[in-house]
PDB file of N, CA and C in Angstrom:
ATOM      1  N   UNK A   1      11.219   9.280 -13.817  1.00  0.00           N
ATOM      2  CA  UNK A   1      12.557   9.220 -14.342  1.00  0.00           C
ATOM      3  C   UNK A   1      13.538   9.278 -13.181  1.00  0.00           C
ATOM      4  N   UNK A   2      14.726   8.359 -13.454  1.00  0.00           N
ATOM      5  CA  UNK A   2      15.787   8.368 -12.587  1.00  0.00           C
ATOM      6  C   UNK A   2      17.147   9.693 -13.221  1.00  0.00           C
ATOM      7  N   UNK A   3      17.587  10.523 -12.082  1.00  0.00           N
ATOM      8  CA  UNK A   3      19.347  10.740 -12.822  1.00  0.00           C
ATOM      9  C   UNK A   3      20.164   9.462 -11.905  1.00  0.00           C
ATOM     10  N   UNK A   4      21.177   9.451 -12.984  1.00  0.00           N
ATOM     11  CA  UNK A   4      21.719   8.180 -12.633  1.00  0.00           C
ATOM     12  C   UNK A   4      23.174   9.273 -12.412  1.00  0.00           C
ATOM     13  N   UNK A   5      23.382  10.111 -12.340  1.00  0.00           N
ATOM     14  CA  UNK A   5      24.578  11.021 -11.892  1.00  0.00           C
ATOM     15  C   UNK A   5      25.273  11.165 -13.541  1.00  0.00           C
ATOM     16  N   UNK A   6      25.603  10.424 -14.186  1.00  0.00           N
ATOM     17  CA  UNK A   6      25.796  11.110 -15.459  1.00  0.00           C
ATOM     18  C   UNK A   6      25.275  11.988 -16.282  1.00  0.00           C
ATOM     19  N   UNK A   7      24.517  12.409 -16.040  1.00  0.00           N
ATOM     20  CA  UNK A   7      23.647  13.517 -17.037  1.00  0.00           C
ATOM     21  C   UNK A   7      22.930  12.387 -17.991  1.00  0.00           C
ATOM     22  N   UNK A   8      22.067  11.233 -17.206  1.00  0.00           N
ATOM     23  CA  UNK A   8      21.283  10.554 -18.062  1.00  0.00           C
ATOM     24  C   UNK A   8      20.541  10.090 -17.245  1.00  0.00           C
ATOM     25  N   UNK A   9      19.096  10.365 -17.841  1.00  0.00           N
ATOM     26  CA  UNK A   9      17.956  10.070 -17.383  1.00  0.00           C
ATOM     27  C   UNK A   9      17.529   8.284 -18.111  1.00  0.00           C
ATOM     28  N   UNK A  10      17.101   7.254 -17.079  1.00  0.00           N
ATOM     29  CA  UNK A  10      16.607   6.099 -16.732  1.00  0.00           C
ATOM     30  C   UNK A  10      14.843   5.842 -17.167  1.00  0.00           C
ATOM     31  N   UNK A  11      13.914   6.181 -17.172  1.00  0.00           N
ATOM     32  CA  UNK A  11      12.462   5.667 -17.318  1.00  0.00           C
ATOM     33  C   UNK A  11      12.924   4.430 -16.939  1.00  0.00           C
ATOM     34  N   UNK A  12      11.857   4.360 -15.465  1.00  0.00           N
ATOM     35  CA  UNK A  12      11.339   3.053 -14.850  1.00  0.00           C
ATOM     36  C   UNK A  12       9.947   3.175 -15.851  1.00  0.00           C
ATOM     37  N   UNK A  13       9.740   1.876 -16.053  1.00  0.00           N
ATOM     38  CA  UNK A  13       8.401   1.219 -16.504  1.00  0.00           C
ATOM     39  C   UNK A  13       7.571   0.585 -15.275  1.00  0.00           C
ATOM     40  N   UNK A  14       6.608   0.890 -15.728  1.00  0.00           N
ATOM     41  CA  UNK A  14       5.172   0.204 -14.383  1.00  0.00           C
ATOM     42  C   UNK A  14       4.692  -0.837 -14.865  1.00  0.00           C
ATOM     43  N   UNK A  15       5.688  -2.249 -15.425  1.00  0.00           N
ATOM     44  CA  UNK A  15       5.320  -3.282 -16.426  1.00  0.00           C
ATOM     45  C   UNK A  15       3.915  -4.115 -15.422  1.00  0.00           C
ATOM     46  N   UNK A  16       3.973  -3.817 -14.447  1.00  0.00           N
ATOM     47  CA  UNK A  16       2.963  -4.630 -13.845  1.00  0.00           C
ATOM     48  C   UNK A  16       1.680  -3.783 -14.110  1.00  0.00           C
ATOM     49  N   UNK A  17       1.616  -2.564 -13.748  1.00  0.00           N
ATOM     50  CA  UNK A  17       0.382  -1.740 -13.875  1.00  0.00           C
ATOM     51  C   UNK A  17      -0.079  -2.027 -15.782  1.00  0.00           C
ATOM     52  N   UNK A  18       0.556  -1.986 -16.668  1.00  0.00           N
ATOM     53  CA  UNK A  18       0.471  -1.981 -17.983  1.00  0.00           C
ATOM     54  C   UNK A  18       0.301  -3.692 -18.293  1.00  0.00           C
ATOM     55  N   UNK A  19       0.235  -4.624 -17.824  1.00  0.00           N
ATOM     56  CA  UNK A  19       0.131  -5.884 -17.619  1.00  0.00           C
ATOM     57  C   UNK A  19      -1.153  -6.185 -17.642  1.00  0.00           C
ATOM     58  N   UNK A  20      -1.152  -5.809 -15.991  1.00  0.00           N
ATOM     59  CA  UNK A  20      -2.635  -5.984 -15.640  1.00  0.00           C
ATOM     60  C   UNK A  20      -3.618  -4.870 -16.420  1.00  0.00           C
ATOM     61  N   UNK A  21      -3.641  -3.948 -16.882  1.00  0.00           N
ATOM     62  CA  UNK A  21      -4.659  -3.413 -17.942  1.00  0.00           C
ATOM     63  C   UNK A  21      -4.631  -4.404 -18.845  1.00  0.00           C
ATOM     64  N   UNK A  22      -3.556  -4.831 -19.554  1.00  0.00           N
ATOM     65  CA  UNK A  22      -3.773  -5.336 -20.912  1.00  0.00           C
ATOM     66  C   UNK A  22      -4.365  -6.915 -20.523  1.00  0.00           C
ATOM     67  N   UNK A  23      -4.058  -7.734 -19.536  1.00  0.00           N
ATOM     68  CA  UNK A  23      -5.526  -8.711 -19.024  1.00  0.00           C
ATOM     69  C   UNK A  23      -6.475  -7.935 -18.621  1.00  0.00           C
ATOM     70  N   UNK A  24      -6.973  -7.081 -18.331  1.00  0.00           N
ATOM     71  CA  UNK A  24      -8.612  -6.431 -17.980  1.00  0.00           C
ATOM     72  C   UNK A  24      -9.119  -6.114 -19.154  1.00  0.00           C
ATOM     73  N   UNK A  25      -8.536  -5.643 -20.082  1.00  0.00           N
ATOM     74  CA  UNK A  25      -8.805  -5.580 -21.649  1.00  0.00           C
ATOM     75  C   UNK A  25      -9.259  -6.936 -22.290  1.00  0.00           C
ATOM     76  N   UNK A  26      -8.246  -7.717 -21.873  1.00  0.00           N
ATOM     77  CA  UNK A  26      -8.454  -9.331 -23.018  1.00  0.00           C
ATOM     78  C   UNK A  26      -9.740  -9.604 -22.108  1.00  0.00           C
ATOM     79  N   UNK A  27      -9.462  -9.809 -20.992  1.00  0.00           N
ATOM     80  CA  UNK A  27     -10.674 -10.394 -20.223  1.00  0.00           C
ATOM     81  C   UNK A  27     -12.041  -9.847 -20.537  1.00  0.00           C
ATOM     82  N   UNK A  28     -12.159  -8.714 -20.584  1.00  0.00           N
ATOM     83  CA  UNK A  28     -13.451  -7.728 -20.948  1.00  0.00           C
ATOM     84  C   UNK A  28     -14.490  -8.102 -22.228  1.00  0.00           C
ATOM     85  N   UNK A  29     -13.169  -8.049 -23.544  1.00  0.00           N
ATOM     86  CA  UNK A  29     -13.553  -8.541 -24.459  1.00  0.00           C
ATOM     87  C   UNK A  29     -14.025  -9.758 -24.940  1.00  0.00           C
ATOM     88  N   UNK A  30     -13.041 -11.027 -24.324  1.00  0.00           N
ATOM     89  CA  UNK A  30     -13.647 -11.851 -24.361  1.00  0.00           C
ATOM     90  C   UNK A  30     -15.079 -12.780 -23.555  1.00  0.00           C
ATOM     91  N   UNK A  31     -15.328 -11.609 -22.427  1.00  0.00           N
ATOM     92  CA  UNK A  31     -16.188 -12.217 -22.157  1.00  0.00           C
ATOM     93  C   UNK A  31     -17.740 -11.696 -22.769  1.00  0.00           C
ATOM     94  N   UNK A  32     -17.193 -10.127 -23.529  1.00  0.00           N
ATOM     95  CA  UNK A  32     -18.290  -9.590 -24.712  1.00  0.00           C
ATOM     96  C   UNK A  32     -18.854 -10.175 -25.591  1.00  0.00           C
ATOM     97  N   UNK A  33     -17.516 -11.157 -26.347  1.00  0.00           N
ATOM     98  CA  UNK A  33     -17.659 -11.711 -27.377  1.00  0.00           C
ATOM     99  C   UNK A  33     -18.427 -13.309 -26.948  1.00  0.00           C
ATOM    100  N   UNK A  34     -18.296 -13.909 -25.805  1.00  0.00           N
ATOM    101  CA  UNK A  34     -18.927 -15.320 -25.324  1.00  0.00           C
ATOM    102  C   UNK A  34     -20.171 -15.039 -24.836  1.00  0.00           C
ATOM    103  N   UNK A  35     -20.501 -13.448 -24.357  1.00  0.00           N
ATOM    104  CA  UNK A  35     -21.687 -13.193 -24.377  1.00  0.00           C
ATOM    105  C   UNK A  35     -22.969 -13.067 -25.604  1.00  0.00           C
ATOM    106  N   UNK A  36     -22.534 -12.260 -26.546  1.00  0.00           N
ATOM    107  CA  UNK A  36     -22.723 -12.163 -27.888  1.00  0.00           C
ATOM    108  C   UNK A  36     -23.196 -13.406 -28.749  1.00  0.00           C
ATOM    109  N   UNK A  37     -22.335 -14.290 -28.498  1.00  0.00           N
ATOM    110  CA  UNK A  37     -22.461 -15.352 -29.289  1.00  0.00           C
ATOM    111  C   UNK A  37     -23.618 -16.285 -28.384  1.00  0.00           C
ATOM    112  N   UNK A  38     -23.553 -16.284 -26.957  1.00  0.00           N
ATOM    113  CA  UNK A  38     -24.713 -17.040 -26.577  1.00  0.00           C
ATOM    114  C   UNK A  38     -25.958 -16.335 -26.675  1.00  0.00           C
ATOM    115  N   UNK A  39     -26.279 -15.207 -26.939  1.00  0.00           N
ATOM    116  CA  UNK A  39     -27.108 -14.360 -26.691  1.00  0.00           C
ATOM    117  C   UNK A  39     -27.799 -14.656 -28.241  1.00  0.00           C
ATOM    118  N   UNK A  40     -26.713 -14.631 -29.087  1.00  0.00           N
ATOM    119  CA  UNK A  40     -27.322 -15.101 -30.538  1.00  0.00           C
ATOM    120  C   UNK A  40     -28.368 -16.629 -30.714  1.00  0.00           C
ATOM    121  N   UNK A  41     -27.001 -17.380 -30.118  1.00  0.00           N
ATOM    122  CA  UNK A  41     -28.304 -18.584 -29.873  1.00  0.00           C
ATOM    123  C   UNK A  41     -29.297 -18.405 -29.088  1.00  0.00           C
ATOM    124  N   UNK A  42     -29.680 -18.369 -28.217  1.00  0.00           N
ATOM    125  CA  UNK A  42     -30.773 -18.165 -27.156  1.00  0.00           C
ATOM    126  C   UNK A  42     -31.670 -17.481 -28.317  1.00  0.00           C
ATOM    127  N   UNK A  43     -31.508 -16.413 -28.867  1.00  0.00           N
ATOM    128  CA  UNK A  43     -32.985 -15.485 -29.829  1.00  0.00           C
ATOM    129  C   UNK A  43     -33.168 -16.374 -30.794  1.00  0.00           C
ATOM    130  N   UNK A  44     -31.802 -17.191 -31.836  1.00  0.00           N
ATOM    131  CA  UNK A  44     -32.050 -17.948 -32.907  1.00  0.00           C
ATOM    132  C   UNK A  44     -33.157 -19.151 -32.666  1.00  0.00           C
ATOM    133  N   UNK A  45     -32.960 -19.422 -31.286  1.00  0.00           N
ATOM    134  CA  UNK A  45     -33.511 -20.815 -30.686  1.00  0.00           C
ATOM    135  C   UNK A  45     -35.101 -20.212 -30.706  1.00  0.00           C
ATOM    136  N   UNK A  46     -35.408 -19.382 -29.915  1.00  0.00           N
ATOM    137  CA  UNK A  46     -36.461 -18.837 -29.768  1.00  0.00           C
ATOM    138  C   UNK A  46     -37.213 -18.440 -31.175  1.00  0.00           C
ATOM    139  N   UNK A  47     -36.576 -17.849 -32.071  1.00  0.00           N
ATOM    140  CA  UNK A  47     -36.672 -17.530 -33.399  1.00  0.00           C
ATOM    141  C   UNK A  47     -37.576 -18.715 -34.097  1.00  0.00           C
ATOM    142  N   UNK A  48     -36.516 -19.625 -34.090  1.00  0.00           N
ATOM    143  CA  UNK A  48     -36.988 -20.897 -35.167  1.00  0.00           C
ATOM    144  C   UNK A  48     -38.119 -21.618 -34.448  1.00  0.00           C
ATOM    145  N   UNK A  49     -38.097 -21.435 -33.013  1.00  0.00           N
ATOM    146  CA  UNK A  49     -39.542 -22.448 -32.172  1.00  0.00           C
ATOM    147  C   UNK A  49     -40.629 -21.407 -32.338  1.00  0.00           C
ATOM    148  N   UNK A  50     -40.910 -20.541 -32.560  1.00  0.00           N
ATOM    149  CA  UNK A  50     -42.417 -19.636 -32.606  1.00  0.00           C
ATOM    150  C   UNK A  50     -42.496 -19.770 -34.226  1.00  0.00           C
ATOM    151  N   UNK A  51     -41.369 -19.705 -35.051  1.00  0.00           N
ATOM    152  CA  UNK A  51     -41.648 -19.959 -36.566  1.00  0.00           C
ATOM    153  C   UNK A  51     -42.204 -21.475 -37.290  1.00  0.00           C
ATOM    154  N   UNK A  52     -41.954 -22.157 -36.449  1.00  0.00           N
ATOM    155  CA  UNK A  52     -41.707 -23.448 -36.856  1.00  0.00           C
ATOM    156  C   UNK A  52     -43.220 -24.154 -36.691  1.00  0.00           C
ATOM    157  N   UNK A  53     -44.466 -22.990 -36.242  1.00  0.00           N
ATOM    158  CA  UNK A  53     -45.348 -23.499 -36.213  1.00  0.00           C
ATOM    159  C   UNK A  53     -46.180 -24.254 -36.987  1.00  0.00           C
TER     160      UNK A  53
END
């Protein structure tokens, strides 16, 4: 917090620090979710070729 000499306090924001979390977040997730989903195919694939005998 800033005094600005009036008897009022300012909050600076750390918009960059709170930025970059919220891309390390999106990024995280989405690369959970593109994992997930290939990981599904790869077993489904495998799945249906040992069944399919």
């Amino acid at each position: 917090m800033v005094y600005s000499g009036a008897g009022k306090c300012h909050r600076r924001g750390n918009t960059g620090e709170i930025e970059s979390l919220f891309f390390c977040l999106q990024t995280g997730i989405g690369v959970g979710v593109i994992a997930f989903i290939m990981g599904r195919f790869v077993e489904r694939k495998k799945y249906t070729d040992n069944h399919s005998l």
